[in-house]
C-alpha atoms as a PDB file:
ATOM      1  CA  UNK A   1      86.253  76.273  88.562  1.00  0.00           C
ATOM      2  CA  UNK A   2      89.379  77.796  88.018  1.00  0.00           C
ATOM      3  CA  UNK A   3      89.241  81.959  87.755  1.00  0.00           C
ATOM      4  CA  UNK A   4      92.188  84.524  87.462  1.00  0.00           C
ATOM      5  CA  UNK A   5      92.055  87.984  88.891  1.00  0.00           C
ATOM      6  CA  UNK A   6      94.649  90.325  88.054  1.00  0.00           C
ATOM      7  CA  UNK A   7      94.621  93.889  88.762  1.00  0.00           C
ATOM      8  CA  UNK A   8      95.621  96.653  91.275  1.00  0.00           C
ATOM      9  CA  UNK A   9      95.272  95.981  94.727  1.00  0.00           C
ATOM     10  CA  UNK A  10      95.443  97.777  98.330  1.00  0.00           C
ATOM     11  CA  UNK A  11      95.065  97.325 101.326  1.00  0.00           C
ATOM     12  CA  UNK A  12      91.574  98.821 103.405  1.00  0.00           C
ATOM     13  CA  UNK A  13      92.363  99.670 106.856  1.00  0.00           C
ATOM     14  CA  UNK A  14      89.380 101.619 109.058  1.00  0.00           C
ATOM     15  CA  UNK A  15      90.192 103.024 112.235  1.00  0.00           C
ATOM     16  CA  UNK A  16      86.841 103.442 114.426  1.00  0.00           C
ATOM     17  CA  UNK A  17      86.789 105.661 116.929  1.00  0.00           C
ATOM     18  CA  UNK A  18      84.780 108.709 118.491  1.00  0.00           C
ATOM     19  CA  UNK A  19      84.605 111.783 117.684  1.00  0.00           C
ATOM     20  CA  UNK A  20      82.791 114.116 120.252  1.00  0.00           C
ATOM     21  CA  UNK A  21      84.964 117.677 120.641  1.00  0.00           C
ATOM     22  CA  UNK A  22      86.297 119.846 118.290  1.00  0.00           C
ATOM     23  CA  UNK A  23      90.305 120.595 118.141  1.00  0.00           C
ATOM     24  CA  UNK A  24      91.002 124.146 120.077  1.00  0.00           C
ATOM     25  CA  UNK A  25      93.755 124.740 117.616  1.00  0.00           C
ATOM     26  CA  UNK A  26      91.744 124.479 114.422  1.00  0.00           C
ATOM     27  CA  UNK A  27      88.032 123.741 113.260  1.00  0.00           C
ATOM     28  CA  UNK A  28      88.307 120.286 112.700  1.00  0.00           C
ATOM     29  CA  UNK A  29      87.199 117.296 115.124  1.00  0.00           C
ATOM     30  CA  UNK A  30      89.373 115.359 117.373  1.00  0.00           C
ATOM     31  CA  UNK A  31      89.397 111.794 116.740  1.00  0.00           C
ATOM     32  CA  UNK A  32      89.988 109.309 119.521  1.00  0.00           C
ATOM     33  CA  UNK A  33      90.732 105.428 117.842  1.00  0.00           C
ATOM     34  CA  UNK A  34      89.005 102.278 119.143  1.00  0.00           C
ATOM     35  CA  UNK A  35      89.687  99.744 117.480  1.00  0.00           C
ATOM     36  CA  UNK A  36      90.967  98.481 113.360  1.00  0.00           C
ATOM     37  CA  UNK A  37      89.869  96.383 110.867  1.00  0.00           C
ATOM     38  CA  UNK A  38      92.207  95.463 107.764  1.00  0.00           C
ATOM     39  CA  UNK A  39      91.371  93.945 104.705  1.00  0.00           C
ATOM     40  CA  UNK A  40      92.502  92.817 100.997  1.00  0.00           C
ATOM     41  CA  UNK A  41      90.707  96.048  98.766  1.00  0.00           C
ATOM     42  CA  UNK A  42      90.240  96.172  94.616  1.00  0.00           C
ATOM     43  CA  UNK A  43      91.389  93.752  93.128  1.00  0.00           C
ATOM     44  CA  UNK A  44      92.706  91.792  96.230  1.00  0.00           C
ATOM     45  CA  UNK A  45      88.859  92.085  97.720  1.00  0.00           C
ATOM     46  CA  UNK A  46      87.664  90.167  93.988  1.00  0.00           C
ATOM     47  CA  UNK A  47      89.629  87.652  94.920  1.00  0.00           C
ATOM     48  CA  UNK A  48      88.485  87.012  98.383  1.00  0.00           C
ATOM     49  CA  UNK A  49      84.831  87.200  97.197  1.00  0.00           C
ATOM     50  CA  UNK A  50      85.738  84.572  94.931  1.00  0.00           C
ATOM     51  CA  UNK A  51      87.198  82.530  97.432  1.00  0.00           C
ATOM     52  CA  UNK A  52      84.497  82.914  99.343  1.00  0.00           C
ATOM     53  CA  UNK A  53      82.128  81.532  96.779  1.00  0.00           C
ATOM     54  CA  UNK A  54      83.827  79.022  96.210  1.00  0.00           C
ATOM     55  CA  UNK A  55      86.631  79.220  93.099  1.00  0.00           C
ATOM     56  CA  UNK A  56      89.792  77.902  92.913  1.00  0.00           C
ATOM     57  CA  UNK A  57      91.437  81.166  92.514  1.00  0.00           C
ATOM     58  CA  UNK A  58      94.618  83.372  91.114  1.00  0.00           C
ATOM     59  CA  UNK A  59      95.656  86.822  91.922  1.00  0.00           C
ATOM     60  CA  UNK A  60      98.258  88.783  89.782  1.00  0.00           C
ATOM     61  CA  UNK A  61      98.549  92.150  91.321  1.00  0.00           C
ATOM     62  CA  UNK A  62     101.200  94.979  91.942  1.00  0.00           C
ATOM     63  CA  UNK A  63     104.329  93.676  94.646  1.00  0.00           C
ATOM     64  CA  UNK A  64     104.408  97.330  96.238  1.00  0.00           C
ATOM     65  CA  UNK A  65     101.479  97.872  98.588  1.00  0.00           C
ATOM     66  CA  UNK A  66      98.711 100.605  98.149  1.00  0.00           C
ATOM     67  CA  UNK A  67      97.333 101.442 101.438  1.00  0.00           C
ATOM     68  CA  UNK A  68      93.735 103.012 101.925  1.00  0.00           C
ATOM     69  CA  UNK A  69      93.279 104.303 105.763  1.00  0.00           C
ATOM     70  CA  UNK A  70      89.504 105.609 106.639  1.00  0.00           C
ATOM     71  CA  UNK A  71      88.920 107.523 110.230  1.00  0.00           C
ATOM     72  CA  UNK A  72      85.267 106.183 110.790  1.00  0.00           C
ATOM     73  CA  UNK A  73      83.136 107.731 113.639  1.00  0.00           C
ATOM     74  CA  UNK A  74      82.247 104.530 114.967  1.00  0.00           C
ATOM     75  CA  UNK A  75      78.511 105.776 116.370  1.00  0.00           C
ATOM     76  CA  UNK A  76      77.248 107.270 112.913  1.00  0.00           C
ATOM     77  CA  UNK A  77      79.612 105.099 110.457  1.00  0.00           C
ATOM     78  CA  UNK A  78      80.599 108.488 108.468  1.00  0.00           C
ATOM     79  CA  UNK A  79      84.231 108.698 107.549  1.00  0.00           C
ATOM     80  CA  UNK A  80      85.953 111.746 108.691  1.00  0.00           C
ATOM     81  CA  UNK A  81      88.434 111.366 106.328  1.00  0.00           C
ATOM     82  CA  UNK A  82      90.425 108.729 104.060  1.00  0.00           C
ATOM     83  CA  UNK A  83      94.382 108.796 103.519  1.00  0.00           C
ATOM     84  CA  UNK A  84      96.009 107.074 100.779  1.00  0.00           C
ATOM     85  CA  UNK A  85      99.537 106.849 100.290  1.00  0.00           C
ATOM     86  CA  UNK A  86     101.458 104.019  97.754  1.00  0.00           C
ATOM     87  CA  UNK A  87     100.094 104.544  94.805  1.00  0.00           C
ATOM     88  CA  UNK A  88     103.256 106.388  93.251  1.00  0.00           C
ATOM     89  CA  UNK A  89     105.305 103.087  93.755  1.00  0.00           C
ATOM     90  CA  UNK A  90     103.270 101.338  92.146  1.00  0.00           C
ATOM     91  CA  UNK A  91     104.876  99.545  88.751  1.00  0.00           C
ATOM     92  CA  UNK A  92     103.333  98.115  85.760  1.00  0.00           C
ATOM     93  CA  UNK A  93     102.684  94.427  85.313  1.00  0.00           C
ATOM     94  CA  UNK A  94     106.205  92.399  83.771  1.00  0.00           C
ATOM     95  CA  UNK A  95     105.943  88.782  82.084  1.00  0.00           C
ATOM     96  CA  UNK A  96     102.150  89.074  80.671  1.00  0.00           C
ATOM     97  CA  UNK A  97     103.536  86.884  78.330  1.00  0.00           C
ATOM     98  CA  UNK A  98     104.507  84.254  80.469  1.00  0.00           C
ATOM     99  CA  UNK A  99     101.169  83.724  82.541  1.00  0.00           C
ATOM    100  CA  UNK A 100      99.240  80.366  81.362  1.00  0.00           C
ATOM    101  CA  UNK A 101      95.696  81.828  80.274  1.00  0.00           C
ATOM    102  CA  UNK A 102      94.443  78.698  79.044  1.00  0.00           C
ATOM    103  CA  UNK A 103      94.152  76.919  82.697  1.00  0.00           C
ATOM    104  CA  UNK A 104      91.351  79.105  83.843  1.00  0.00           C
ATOM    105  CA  UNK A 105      87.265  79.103  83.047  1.00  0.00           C
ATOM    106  CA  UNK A 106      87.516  83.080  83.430  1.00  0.00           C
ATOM    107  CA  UNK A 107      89.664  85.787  83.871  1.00  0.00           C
ATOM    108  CA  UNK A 108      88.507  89.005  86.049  1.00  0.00           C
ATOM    109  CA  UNK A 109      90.701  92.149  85.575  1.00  0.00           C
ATOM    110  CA  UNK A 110      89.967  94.369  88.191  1.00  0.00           C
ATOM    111  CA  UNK A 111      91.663  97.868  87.167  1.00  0.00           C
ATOM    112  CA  UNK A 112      91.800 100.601  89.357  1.00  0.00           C
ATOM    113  CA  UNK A 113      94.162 102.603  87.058  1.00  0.00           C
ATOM    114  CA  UNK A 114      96.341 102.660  89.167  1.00  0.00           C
ATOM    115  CA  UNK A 115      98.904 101.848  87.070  1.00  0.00           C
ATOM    116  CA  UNK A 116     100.053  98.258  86.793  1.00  0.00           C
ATOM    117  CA  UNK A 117      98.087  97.731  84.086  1.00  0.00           C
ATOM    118  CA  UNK A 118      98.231  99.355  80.661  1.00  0.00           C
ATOM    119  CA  UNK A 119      95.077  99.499  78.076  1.00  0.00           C
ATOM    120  CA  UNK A 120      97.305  97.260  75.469  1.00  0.00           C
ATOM    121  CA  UNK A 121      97.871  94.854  78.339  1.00  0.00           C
ATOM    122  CA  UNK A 122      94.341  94.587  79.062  1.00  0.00           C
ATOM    123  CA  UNK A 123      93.791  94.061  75.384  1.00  0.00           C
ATOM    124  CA  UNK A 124      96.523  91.160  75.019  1.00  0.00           C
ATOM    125  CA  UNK A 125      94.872  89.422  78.114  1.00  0.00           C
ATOM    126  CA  UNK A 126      91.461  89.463  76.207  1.00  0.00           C
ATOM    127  CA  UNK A 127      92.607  88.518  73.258  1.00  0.00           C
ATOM    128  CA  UNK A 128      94.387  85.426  75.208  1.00  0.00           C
ATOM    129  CA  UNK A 129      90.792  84.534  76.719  1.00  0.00           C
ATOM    130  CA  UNK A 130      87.380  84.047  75.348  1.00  0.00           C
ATOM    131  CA  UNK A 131      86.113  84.131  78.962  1.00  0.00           C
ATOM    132  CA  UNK A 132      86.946  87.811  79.990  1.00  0.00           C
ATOM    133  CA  UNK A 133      85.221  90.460  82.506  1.00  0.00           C
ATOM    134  CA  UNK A 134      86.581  93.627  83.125  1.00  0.00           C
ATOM    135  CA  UNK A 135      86.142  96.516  85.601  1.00  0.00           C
ATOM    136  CA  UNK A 136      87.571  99.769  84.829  1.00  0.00           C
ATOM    137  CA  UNK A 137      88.201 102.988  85.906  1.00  0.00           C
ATOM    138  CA  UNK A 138      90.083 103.905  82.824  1.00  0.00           C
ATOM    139  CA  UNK A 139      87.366 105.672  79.902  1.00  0.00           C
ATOM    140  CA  UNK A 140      86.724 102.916  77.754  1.00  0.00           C
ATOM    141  CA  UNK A 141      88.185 102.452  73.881  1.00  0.00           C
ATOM    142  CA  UNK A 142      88.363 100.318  71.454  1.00  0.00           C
ATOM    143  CA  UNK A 143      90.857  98.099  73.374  1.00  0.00           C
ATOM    144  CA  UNK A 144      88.229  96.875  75.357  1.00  0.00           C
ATOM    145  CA  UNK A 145      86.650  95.262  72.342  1.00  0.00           C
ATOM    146  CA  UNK A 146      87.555  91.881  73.109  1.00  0.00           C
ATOM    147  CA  UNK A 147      86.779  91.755  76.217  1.00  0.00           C
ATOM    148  CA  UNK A 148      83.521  89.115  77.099  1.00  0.00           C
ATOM    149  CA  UNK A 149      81.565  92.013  79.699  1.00  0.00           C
ATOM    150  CA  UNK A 150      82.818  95.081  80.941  1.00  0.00           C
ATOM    151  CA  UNK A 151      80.929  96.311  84.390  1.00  0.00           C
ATOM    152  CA  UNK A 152      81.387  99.787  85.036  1.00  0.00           C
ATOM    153  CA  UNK A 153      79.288 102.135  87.867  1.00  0.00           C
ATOM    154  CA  UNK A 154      77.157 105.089  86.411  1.00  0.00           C
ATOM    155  CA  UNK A 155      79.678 108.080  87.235  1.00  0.00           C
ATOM    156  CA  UNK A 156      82.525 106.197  85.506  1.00  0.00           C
ATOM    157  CA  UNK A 157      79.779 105.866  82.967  1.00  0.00           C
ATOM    158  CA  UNK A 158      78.864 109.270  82.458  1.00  0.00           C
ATOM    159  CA  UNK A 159      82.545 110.047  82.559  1.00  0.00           C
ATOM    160  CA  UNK A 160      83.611 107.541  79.653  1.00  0.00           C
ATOM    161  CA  UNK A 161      80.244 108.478  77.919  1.00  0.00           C
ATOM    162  CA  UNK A 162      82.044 110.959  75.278  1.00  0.00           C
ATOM    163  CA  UNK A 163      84.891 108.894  74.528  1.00  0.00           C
ATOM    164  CA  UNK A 164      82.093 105.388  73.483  1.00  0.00           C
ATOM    165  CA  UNK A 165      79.008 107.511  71.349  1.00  0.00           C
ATOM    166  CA  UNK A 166      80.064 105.692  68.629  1.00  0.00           C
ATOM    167  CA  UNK A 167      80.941 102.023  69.701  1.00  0.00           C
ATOM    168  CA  UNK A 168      77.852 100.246  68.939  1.00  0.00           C
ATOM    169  CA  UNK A 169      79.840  96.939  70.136  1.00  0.00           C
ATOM    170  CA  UNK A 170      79.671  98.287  73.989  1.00  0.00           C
ATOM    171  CA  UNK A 171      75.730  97.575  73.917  1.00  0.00           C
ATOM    172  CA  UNK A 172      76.209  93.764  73.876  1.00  0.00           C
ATOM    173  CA  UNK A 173      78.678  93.653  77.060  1.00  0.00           C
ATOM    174  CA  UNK A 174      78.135  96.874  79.218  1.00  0.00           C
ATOM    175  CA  UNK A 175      77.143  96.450  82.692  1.00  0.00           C
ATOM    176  CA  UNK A 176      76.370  99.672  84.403  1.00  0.00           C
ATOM    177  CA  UNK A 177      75.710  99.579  88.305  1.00  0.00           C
ATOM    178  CA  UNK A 178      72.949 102.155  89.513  1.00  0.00           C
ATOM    179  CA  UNK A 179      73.731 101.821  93.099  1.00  0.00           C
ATOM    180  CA  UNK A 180      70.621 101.276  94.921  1.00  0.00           C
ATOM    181  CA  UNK A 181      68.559 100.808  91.385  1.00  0.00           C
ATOM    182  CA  UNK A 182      70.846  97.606  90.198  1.00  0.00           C
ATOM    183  CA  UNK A 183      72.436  98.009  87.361  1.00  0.00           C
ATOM    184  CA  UNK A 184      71.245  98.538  83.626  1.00  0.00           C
ATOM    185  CA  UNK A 185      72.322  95.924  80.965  1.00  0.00           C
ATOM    186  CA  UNK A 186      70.932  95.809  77.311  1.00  0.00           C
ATOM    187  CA  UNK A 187      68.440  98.456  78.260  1.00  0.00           C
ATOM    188  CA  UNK A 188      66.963  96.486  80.880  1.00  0.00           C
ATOM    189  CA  UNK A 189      66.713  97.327  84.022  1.00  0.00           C
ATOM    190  CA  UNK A 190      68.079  94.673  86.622  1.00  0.00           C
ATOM    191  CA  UNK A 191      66.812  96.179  90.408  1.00  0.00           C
ATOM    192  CA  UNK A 192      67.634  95.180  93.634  1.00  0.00           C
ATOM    193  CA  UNK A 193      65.501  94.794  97.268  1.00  0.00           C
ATOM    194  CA  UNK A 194      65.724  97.809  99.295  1.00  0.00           C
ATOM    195  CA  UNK A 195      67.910  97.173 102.141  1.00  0.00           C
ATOM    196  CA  UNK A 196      69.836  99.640 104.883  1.00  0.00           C
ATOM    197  CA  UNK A 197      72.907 100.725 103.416  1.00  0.00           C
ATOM    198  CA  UNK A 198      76.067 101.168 105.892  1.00  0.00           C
ATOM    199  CA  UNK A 199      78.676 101.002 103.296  1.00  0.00           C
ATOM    200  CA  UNK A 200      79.022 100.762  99.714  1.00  0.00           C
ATOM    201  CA  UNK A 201      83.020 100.221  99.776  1.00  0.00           C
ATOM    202  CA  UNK A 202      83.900  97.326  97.665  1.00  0.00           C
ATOM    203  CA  UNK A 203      80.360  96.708  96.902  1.00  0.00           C
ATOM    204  CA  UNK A 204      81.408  96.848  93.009  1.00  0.00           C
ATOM    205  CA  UNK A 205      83.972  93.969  93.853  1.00  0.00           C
ATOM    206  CA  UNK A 206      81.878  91.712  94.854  1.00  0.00           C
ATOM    207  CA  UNK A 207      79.691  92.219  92.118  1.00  0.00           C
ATOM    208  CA  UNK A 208      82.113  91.532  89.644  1.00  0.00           C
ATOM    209  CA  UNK A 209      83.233  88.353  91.407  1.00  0.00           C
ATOM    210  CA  UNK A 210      79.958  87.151  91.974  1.00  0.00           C
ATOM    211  CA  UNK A 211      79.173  87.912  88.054  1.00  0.00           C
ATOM    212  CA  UNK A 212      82.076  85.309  87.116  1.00  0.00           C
ATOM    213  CA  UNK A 213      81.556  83.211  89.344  1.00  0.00           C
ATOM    214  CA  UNK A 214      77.800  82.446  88.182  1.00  0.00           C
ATOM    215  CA  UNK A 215      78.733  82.928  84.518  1.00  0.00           C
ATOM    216  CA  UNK A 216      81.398  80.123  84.353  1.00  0.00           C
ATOM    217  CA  UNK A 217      78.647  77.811  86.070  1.00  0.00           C
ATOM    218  CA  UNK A 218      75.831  78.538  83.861  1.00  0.00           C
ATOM    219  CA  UNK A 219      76.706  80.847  80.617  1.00  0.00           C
ATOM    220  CA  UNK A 220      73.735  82.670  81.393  1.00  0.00           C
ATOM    221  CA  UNK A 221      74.542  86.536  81.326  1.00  0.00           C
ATOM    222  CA  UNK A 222      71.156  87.504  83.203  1.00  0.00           C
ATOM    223  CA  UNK A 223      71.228  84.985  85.548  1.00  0.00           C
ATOM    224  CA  UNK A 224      74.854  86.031  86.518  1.00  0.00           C
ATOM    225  CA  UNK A 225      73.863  89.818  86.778  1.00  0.00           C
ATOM    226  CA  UNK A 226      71.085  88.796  88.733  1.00  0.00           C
ATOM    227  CA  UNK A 227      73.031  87.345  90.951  1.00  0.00           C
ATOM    228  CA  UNK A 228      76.161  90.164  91.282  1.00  0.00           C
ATOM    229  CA  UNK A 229      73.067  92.145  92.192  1.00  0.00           C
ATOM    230  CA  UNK A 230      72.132  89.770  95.063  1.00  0.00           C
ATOM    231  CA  UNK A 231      75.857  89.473  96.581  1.00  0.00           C
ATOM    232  CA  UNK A 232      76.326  93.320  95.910  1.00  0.00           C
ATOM    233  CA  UNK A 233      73.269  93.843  98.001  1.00  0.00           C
ATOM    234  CA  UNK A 234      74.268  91.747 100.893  1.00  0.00           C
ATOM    235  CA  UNK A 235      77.861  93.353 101.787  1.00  0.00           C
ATOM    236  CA  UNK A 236      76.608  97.074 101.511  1.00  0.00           C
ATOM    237  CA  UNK A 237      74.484  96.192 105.027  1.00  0.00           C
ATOM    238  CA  UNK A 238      77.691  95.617 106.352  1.00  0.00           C
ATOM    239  CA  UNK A 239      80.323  97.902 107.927  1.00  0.00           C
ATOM    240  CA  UNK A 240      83.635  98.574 105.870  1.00  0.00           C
ATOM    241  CA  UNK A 241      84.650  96.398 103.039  1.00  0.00           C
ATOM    242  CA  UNK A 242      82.691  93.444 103.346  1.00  0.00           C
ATOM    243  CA  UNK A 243      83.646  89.700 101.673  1.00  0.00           C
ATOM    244  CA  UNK A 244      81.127  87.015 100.778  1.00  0.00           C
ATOM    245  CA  UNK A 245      82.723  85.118 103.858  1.00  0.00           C
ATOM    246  CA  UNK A 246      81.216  87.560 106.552  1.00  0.00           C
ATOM    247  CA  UNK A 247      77.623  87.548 105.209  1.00  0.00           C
END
């Protein structure tokens, strides 16, 4: 099985640490760092799950590097807070023309909008694949149309919800995750066990690899969202962003 991922990626770095005073300069708390963990994140983190399954995989992704830092209080596993920084280098996908669709059973396009890729380049890659799954934080449009399933969580559906009222097409491909409900697809209801969640971070990921992954084996669209569901639900017991591998 041969899969392609392209999309914006980052790098996930948590710092744990304690937290037990508050500053004396300023209401805030003092954080005191024990240890990091570092990670591939978006579309670098569907790749590893993919990996981890078991593909023979491909990433395409942005060059300049997107960094995502979390403080964590290590005892309570809240975040304290989250810097980004990167995302303004960021530059948009060159040569889509040049990459060799036809060599992979599916293409994943894990889009963070970010901006390396563009709605007509997500377009030209599903119209260069039959086999295409998207995830997408941009609100969804006709450009999407040719695209095989689109997975998208319920706020980014609620937030897309004005701009698709009248794209009867979206009912045969929408996947929407209801955190710890499942995910709703073709009016059905797909649940999941109830399980301790530590963090959701990447959770949606792995769900979209694992939803490829099962659909290039066996065609089977409910069998495949059955089975994002089940790999979703194991890395969310985890701390951070979790892979496939570490389960």
């Amino acid at each position: 099985m041969k899969v392609l991922v392209i999309g914006d990626s980052c790098k996930d770095i948590y710092l744990y640490g304690n937290a037990d005073r508050i500053c004396p300069d300023a209401p805030v708390p003092v954080f005191v760092p024990s240890f990091r963990r570092e990670n591939k994140g978006m579309a670098g983190n569907v790749y590893e799950n993919l990996m981890a399954l078991g593909a023979d995989c491909s990433l395409i992704t942005n060059k300049d590097e997107i960094t995502k830092t979390r403080y964590v209080e290590e005892k309570s596993n809240h975040i304290i807070v989250r810097v980004d920084s990167g995302e303004e280098k960021i530059k948009k996908i060159d040569n889509l023309h040049l990459i060799q669709f036809e060599q992979y059973d599916a293409v994943a396009i894990s889009d963070y909008n970010k901006g390396f890729l563009s709605q007509e380049d997500i377009a030209y890659i599903a119209k260069h694949h039959p086999i295409t799954f998207l995830d997408t934080k941009k609100f969804l449009g006709d450009w999407a149309k040719d695209i095989k399933f689109i997975k998208i969580n319920e706020i980014e559906y609620n937030n897309t919800k004005p701009y698709i009222s009248d794209k009867k097409w979206l009912h045969e491909k929408l996947i929407i995750t209801v955190g710890s409900k499942g995910c709703k697809f073709r009016n059905n209801l797909f649940p999941v066990k109830k399980v301790e969640i530590k963090d959701l971070s990447g959770a949606g990921d792995t769900f979209l690899a694992a939803l490829a992954f099962k659909y290039v084996q066996t065609s089977d669209i409910d069998e495949s969202v059955t089975f994002a569901n089940e790999c979703a639900t194991q890395v969310v017991q985890k701390k951070g962003v979790t892979t496939l591998n570490d389960v």
